[in-house]
Every structure is written in C-alpha cells, then in structure tokens.
N, C-alpha and C. Protein backbone atom coordinates (compact mmCIF):
# COMPACT_ATOMS: atom_id res chain seq x y z
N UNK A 1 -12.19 -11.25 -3.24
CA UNK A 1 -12.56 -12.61 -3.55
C UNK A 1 -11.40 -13.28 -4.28
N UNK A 2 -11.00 -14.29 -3.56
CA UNK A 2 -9.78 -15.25 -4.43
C UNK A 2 -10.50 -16.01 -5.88
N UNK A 3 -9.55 -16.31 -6.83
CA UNK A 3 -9.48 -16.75 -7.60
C UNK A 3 -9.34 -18.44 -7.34
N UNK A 4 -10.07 -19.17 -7.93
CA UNK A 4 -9.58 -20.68 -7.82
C UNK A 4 -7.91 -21.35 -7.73
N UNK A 5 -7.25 -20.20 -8.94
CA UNK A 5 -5.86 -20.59 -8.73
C UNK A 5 -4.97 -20.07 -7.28
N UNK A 6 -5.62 -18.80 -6.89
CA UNK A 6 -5.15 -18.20 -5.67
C UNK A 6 -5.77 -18.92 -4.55
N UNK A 7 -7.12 -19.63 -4.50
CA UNK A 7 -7.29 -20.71 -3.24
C UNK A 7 -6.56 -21.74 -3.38
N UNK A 8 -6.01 -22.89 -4.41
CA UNK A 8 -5.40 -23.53 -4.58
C UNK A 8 -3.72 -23.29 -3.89
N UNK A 9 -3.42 -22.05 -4.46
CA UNK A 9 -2.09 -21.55 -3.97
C UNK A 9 -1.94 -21.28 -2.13
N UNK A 10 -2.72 -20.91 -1.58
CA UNK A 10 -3.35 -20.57 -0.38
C UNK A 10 -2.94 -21.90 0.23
N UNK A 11 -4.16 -22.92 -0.25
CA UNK A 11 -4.04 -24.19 0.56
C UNK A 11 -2.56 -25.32 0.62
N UNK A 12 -1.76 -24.48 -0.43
CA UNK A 12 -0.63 -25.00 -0.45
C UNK A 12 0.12 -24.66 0.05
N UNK A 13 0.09 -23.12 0.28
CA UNK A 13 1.10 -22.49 1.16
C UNK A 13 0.35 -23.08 2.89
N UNK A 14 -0.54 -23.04 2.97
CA UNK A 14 -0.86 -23.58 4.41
C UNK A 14 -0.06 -24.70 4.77
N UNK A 15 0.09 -25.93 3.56
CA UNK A 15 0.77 -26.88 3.52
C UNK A 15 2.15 -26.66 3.53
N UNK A 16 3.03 -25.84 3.57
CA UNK A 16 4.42 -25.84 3.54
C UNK A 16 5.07 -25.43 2.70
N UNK A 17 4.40 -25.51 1.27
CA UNK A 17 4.80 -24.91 -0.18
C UNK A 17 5.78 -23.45 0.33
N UNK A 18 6.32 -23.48 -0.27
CA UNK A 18 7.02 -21.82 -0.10
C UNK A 18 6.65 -21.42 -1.56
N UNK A 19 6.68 -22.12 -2.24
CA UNK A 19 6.82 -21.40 -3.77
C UNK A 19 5.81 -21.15 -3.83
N UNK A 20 4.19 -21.52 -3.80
CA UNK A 20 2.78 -20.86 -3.62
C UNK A 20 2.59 -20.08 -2.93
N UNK A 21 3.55 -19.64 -1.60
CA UNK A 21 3.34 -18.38 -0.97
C UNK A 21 4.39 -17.79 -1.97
N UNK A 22 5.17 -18.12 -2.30
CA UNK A 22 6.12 -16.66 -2.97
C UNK A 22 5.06 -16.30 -4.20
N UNK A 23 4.36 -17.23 -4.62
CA UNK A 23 3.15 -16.61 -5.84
C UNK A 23 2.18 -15.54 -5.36
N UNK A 24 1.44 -16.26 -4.06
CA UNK A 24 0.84 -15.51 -3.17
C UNK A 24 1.76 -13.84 -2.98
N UNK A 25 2.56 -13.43 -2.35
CA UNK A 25 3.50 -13.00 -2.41
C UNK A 25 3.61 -11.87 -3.92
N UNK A 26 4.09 -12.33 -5.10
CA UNK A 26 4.07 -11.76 -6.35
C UNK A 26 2.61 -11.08 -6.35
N UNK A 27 1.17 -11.75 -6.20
CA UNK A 27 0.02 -11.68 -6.56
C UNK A 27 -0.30 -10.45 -5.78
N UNK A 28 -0.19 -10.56 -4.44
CA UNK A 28 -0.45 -9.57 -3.87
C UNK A 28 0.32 -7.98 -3.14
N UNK A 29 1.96 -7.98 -3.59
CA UNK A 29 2.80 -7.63 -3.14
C UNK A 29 2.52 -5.94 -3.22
N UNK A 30 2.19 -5.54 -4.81
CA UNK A 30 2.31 -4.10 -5.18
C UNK A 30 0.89 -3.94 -4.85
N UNK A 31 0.02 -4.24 -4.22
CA UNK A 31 -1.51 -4.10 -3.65
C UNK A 31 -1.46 -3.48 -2.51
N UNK A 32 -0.77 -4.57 -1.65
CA UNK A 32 0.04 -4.16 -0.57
C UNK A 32 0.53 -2.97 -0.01
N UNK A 33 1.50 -2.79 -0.82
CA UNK A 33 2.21 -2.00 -1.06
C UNK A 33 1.37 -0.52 -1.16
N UNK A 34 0.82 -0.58 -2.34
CA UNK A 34 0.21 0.59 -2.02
C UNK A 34 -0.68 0.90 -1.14
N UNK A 35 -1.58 0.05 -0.70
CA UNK A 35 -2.66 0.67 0.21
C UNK A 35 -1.76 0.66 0.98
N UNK A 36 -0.63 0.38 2.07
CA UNK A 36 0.32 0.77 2.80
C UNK A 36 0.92 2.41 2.97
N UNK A 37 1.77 2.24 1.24
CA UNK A 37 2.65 3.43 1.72
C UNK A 37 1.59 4.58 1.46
N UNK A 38 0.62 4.59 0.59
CA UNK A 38 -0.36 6.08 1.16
C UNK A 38 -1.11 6.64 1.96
N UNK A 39 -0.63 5.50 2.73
CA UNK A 39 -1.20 5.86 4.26
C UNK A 39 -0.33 5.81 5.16
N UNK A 40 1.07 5.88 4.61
CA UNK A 40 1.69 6.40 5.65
C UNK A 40 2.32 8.19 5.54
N UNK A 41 2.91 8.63 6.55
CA UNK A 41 3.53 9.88 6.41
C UNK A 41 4.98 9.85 5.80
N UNK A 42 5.70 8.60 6.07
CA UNK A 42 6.86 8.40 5.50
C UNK A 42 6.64 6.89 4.84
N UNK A 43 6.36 7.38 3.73
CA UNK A 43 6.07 6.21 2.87
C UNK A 43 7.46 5.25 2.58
N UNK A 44 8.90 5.92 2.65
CA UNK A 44 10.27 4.95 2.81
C UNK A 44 10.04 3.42 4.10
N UNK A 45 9.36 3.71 4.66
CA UNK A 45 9.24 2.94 5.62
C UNK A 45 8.00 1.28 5.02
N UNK A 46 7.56 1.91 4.12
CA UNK A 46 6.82 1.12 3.99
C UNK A 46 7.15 -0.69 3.16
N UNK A 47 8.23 -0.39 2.72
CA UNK A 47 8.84 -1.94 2.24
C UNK A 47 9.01 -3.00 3.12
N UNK A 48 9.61 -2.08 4.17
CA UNK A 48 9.87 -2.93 5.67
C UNK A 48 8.65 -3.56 6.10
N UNK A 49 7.61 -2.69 6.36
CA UNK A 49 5.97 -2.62 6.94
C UNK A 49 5.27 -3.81 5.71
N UNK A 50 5.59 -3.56 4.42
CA UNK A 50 5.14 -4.92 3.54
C UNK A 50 5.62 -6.42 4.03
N UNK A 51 6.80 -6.25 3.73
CA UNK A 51 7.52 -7.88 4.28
C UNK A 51 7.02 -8.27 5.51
N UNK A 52 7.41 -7.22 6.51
CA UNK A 52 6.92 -7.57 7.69
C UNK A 52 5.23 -8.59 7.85
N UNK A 53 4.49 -8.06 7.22
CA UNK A 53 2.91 -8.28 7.21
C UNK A 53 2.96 -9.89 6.19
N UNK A 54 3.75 -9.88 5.25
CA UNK A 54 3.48 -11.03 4.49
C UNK A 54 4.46 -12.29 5.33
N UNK A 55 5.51 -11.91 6.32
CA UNK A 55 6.10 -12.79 7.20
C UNK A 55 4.86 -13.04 8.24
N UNK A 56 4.61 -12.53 8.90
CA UNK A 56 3.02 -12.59 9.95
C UNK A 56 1.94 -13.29 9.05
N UNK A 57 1.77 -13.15 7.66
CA UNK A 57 0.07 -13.92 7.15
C UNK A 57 0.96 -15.56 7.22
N UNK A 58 2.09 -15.59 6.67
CA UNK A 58 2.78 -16.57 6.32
C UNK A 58 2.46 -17.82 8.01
N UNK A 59 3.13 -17.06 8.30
CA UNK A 59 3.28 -17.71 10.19
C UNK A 59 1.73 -17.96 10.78
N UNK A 60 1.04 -17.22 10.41
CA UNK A 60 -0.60 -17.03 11.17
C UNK A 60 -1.20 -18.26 9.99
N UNK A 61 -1.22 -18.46 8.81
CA UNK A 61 -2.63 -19.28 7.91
C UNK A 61 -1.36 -20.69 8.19
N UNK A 62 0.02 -21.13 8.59
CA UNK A 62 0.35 -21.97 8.90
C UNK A 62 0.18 -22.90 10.56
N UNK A 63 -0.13 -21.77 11.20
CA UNK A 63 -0.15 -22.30 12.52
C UNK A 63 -1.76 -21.70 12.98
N UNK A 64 -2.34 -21.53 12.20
CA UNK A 64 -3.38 -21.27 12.90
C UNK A 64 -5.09 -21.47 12.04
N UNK A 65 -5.77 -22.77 13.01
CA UNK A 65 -7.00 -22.93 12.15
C UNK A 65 -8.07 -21.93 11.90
N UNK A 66 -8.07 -21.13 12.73
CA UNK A 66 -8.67 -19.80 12.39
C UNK A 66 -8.72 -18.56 11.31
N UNK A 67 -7.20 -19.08 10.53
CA UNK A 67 -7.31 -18.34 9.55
C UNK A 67 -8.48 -18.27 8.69
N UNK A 68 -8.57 -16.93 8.18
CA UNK A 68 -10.00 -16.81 7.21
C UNK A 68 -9.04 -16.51 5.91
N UNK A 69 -10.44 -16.14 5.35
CA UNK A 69 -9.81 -15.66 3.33
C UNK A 69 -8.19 -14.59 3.30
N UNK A 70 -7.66 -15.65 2.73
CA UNK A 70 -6.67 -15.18 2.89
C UNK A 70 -6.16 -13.28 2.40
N UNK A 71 -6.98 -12.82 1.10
CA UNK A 71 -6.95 -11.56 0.96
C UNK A 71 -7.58 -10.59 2.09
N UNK A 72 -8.45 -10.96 2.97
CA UNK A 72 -9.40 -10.21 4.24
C UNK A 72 -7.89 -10.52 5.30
N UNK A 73 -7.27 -11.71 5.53
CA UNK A 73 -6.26 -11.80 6.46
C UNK A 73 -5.21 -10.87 5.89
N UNK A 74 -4.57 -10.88 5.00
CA UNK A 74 -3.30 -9.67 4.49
C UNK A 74 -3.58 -8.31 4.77
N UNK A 75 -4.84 -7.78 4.02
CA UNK A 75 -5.17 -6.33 4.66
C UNK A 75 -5.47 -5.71 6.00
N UNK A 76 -6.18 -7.59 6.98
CA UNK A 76 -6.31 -7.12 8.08
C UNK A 76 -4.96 -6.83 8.55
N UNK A 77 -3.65 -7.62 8.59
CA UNK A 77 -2.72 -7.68 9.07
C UNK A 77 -2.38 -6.09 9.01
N UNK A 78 -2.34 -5.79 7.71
CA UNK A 78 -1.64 -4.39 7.39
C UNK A 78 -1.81 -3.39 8.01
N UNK A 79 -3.65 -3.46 7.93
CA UNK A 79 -4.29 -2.78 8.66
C UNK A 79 -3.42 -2.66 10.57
N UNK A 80 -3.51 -3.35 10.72
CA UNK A 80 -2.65 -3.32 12.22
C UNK A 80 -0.97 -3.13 11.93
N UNK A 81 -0.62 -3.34 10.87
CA UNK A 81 0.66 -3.07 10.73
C UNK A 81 0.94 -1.29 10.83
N UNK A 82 -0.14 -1.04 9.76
CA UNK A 82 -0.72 0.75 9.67
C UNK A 82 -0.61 1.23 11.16
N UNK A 83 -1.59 0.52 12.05
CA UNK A 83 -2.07 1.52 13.74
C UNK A 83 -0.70 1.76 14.17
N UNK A 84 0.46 0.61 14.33
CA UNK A 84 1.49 0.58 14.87
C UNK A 84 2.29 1.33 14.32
N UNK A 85 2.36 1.64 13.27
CA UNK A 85 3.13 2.81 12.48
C UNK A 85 2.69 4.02 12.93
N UNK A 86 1.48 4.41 13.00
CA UNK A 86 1.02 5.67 12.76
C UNK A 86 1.37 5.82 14.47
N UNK A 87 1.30 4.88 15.91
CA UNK A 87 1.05 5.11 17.16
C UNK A 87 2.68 5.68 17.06
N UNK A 88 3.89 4.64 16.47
CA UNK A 88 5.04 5.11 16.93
C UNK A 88 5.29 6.01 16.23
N UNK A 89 5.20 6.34 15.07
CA UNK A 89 5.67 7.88 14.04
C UNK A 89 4.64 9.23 14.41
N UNK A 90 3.70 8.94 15.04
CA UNK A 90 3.17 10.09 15.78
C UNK A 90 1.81 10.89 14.30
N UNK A 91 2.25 9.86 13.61
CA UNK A 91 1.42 10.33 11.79
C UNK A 91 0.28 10.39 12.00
N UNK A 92 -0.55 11.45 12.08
CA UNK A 92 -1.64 11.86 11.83
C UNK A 92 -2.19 11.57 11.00
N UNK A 93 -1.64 11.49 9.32
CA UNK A 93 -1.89 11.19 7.93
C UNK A 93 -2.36 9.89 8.17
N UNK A 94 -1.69 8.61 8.41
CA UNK A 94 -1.90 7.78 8.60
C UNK A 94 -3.62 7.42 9.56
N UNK A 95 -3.61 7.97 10.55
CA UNK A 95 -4.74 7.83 11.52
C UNK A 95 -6.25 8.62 10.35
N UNK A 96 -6.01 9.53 9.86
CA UNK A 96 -6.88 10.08 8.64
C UNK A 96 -7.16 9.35 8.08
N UNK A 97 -6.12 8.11 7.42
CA UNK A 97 -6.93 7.36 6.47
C UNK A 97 -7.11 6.02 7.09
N UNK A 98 -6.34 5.47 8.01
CA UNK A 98 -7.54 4.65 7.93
C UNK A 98 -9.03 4.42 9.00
N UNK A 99 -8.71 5.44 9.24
CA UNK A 99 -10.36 6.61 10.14
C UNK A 99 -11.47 6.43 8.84
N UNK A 100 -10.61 7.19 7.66
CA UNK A 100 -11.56 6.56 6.25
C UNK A 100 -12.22 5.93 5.70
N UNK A 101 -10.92 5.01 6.06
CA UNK A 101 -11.40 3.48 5.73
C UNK A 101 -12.44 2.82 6.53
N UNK A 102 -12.14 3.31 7.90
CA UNK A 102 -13.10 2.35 8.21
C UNK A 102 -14.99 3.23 8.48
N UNK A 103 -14.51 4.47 8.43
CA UNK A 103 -16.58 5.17 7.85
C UNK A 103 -16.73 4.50 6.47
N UNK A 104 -15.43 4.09 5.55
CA UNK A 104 -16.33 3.67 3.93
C UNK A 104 -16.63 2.15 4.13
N UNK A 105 -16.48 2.23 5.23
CA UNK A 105 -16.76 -0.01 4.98
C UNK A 105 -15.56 -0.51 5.09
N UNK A 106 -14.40 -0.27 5.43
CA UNK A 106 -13.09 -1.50 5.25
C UNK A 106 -12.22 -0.84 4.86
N UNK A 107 -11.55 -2.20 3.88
CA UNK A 107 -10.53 -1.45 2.87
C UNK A 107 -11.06 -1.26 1.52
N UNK A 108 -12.48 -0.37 1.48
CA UNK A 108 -12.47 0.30 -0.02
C UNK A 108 -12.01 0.91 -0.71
N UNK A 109 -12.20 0.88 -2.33
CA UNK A 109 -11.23 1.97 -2.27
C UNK A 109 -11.68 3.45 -2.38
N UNK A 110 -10.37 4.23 -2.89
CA UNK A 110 -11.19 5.79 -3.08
C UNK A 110 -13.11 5.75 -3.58
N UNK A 111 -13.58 6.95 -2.70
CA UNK A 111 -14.84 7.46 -3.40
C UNK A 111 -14.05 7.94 -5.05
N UNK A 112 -15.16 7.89 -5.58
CA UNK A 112 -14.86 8.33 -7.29
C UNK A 112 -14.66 9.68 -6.92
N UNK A 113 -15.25 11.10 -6.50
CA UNK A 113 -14.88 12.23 -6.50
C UNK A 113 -13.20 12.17 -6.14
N UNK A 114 -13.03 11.24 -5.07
CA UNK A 114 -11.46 10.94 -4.51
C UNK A 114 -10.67 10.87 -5.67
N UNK A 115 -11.01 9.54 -6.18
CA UNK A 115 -10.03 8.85 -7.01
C UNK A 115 -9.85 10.05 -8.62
N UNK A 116 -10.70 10.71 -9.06
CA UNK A 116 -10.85 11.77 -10.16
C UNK A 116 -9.86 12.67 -9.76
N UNK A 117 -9.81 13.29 -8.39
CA UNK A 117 -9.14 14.50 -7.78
C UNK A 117 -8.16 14.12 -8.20
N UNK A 118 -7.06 12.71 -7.78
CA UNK A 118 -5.94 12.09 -7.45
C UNK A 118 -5.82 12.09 -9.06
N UNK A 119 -6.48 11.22 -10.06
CA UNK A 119 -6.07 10.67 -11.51
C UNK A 119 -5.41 12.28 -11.63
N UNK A 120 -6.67 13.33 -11.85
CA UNK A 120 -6.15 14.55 -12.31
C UNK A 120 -4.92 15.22 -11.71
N UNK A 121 -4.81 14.88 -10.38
CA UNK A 121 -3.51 15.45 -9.36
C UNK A 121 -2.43 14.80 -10.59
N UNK A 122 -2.31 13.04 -10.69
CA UNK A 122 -0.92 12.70 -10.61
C UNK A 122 -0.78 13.31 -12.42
N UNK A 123 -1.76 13.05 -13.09
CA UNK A 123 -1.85 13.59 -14.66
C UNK A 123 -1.30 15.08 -14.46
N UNK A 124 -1.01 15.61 -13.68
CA UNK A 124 -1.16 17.16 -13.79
C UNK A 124 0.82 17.36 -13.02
N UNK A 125 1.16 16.22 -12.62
CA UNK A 125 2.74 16.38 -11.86
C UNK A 125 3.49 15.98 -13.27
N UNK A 126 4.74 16.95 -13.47
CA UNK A 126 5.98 16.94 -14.05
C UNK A 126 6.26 15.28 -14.49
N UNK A 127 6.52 15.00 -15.86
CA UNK A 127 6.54 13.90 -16.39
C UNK A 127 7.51 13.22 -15.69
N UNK A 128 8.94 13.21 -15.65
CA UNK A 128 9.50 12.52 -14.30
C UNK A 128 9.43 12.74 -13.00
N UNK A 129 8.29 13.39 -12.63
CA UNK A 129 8.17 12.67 -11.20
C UNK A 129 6.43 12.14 -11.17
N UNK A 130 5.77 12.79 -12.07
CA UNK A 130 4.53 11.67 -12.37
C UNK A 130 5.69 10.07 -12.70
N UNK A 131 6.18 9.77 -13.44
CA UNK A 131 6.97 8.53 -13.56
C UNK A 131 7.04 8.11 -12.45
N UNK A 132 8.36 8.67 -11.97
CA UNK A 132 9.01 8.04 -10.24
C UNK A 132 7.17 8.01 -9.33
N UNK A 133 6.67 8.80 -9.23
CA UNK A 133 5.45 8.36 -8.66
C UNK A 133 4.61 6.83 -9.11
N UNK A 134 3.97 6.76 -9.91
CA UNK A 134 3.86 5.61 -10.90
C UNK A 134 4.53 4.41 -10.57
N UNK A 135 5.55 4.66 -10.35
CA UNK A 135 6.77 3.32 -10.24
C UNK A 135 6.86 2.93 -8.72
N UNK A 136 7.06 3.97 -8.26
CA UNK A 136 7.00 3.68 -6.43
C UNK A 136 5.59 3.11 -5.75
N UNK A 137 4.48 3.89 -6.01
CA UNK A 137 3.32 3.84 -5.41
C UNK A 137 2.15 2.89 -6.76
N UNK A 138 2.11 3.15 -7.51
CA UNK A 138 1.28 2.03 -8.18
C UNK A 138 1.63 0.71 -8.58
N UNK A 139 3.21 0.58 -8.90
CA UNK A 139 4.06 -0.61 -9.20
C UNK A 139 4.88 -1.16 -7.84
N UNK A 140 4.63 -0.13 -6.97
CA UNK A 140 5.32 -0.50 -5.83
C UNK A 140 7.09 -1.09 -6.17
N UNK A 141 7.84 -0.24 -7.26
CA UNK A 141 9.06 -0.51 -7.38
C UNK A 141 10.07 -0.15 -5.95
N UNK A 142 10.96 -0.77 -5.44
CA UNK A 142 11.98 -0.27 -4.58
C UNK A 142 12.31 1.52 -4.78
N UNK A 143 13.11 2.26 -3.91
CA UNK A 143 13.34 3.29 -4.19
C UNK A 143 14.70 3.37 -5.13
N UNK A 144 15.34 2.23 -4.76
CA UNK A 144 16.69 2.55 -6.04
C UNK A 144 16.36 1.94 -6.98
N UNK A 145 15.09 1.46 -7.60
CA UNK A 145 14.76 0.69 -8.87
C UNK A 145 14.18 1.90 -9.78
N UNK A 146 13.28 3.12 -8.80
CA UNK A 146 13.17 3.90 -9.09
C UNK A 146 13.67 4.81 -9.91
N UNK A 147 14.90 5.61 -8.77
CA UNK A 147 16.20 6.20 -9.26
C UNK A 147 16.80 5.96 -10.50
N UNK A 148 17.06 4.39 -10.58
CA UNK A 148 17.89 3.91 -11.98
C UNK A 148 16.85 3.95 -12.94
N UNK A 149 15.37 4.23 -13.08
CA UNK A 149 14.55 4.03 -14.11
C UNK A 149 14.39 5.41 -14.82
N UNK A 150 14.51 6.43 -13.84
CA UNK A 150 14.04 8.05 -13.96
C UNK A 150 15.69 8.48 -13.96
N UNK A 151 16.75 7.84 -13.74
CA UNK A 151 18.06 7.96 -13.54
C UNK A 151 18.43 9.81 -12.94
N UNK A 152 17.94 9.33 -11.51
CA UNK A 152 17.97 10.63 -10.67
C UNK A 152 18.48 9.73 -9.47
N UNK A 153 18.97 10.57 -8.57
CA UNK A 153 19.77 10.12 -7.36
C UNK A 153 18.94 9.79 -6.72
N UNK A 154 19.28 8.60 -5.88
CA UNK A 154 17.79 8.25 -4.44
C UNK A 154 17.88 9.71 -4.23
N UNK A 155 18.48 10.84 -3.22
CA UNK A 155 17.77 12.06 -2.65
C UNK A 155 16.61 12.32 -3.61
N UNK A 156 17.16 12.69 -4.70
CA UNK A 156 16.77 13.46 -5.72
C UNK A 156 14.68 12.96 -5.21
N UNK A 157 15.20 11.42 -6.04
CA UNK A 157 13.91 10.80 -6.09
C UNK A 157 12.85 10.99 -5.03
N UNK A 158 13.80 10.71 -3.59
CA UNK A 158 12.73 10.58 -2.47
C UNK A 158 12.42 12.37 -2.58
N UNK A 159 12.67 13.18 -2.92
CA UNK A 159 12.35 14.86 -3.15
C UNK A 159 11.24 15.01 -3.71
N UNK A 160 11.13 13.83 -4.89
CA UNK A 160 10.30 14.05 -6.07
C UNK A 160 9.19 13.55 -5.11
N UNK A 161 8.98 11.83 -4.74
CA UNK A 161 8.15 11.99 -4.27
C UNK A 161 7.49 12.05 -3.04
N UNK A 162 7.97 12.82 -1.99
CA UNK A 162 7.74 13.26 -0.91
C UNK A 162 6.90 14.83 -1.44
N UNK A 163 7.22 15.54 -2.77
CA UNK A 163 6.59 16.10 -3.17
C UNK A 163 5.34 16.00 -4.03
N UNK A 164 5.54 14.88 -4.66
CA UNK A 164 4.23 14.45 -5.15
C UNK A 164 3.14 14.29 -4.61
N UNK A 165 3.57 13.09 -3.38
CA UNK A 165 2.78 12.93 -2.14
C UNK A 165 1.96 13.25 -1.68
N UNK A 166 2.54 14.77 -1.26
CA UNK A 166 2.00 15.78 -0.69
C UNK A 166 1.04 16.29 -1.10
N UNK A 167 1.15 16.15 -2.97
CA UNK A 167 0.19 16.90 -3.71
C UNK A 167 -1.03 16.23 -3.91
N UNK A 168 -0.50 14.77 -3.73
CA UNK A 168 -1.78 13.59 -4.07
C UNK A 168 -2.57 13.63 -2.85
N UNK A 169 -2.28 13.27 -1.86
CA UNK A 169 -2.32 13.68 -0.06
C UNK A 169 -3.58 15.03 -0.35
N UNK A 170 -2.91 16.36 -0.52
CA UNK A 170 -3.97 17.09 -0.97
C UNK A 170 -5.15 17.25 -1.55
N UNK A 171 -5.03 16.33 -2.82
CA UNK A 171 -5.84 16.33 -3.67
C UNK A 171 -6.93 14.98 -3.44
N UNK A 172 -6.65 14.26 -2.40
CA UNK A 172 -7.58 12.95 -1.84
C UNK A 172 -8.39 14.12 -0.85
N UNK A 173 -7.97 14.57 -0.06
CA UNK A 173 -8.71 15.73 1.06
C UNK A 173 -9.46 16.42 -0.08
N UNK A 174 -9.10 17.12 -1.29
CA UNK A 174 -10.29 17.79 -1.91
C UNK A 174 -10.65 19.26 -1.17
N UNK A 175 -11.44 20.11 -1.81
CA UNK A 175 -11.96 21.18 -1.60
C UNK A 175 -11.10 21.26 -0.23
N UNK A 176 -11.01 22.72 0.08
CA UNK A 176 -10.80 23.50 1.44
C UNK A 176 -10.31 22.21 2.58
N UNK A 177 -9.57 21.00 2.11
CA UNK A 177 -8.68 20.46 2.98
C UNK A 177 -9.50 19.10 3.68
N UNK A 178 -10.49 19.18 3.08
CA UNK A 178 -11.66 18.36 3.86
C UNK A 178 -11.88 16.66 2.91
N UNK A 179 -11.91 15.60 3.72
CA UNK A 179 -11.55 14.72 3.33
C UNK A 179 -13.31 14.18 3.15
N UNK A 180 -13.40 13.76 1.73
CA UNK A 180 -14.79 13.26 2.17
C UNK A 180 -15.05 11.45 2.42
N UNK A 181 -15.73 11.26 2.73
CA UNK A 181 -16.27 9.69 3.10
C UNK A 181 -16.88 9.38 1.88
C-alpha cells in the first residue's frame, strides 16, 4: 500500500518528473533488490536485473493507462524479470522461490518458521561476513561498496557471500532440505 507522499510522487513521475521517480527509485530500490538477488543463483547479476525493472516500470506507468499501484507494478515486473533469469541461467533456486511465492499468495514474505531459521542462520555467520551479508542483501549496497566497508577484496567478498548464501539458502529450506509454504 502506497503512502500519500509515494502516490503523489507516482502521479508525478507519470507526468514526466524524473526527480519523483528517482524518489520512487531511492524508496523502493534496496526492496527490490533484495527480493531479487535471493532469488537468484547468482545474486552478482542482480543490480543489472534491478535497474533493468525500474527502467521498464518507468517506460510502462508513462506510456501506459493501464498501469495499476505502482508497488504491485515493480514486483510484478521483477517478478518476470526473475522467470527470465532463472529460464536463461538454467537456476533452479530461482524457480524454488518463486514457485513459493506464488503457493504463499504473491510476493509475501518469509513464513515466520522461515524468517527465525534465516535471523538465526545470518546471527550465527562470522562477524565480517554476517556484515558483507547485511550490506549486500538487506541494504542492497553495490559489491565494491561492500569490499571497501569490510575492506576485503571484491573476490574475497563475493567468497564471503556466495558462502553465506548458501547457508541462508539452506536455512530458508529448513529441516532435511524441505522448503515449507
């Protein structure tokens, strides 16, 4: 549900405003972002897959009267930004969740047993790469904003969390590998 100042901003960016979409933009960017890159298998890819989706809402609520609420249009977009990722990267991970998503109703979020598994997963990873995790996937920082914050090499970083990932990835599946609804 938008906010009065975020419909206001909306109807301005429909109008031509760029600077109410770049708010739009700020407001919704690291949201984005994350429900994106944890659903993908190569979450590096996913900055591209953001912009991309906020260039498409941009182009679609300007040229088109059909646009609906603009937060239901961004996730839908993504949502299709997601299929096309997961059809060409061959990601299974990806097709898992949002298979998820759509037995829980949409884009909900984690079940609570989910989201407990995950708090305790990322609480339980090595203080700099719980950090670099944190920064990438909840703040949705760049990967070299990362690096210079945890001051570890991009490899280093994408190591850290391609391993984290994995562990959070795990710990959303739960018990014996099994993902619940």
């Amino acid at each position: 549900m938008l906010t009065k100042k975020e419909m206001k901003l909306v109807e301005a960016a429909r109008e031509g405003d760029a600077k109410a979409f770049a708010q739009l933009v700020r407001t919704y960017q690291s949201r984005i972002f994350a429900y994106m890159s944890v659903r993908m298998s190569d979450p590096s890819s996913a900055s591209q897959l953001v912009a991309d989706v906020f260039r498409k809402v941009y182009s679609s609520m300007r040229s088109s009267e059909a646009f609906g609420e603009f937060d239901e249009e961004l996730f839908q977009l993504a949502e299709t930004h997601l299929l096309q990722y997961s059809r060409k990267s061959d990601s299974g991970w990806t097709r898992l969740c949002l298979e998820h998503d759509k037995t829980a109703g949409g884009h909900t979020p984690l079940a609570s047993a989910e989201r407990k598994r995950l708090k305790d997963c990322i609480s339980g990873l090595e203080a700099g790469e719980r950090h670099a995790f944190e920064l990438r996937y909840g703040s949705g920082a760049s990967l070299a904003d990362v690096s210079r914050k945890v001051k570890r090499s991009q490899d280093v970083v994408q190591g850290m969390l391609a391993s984290s990932l994995g562990v959070a990835k795990a710990a959303i599946r739960g018990p014996k590998g099994k993902k619940e609804a």
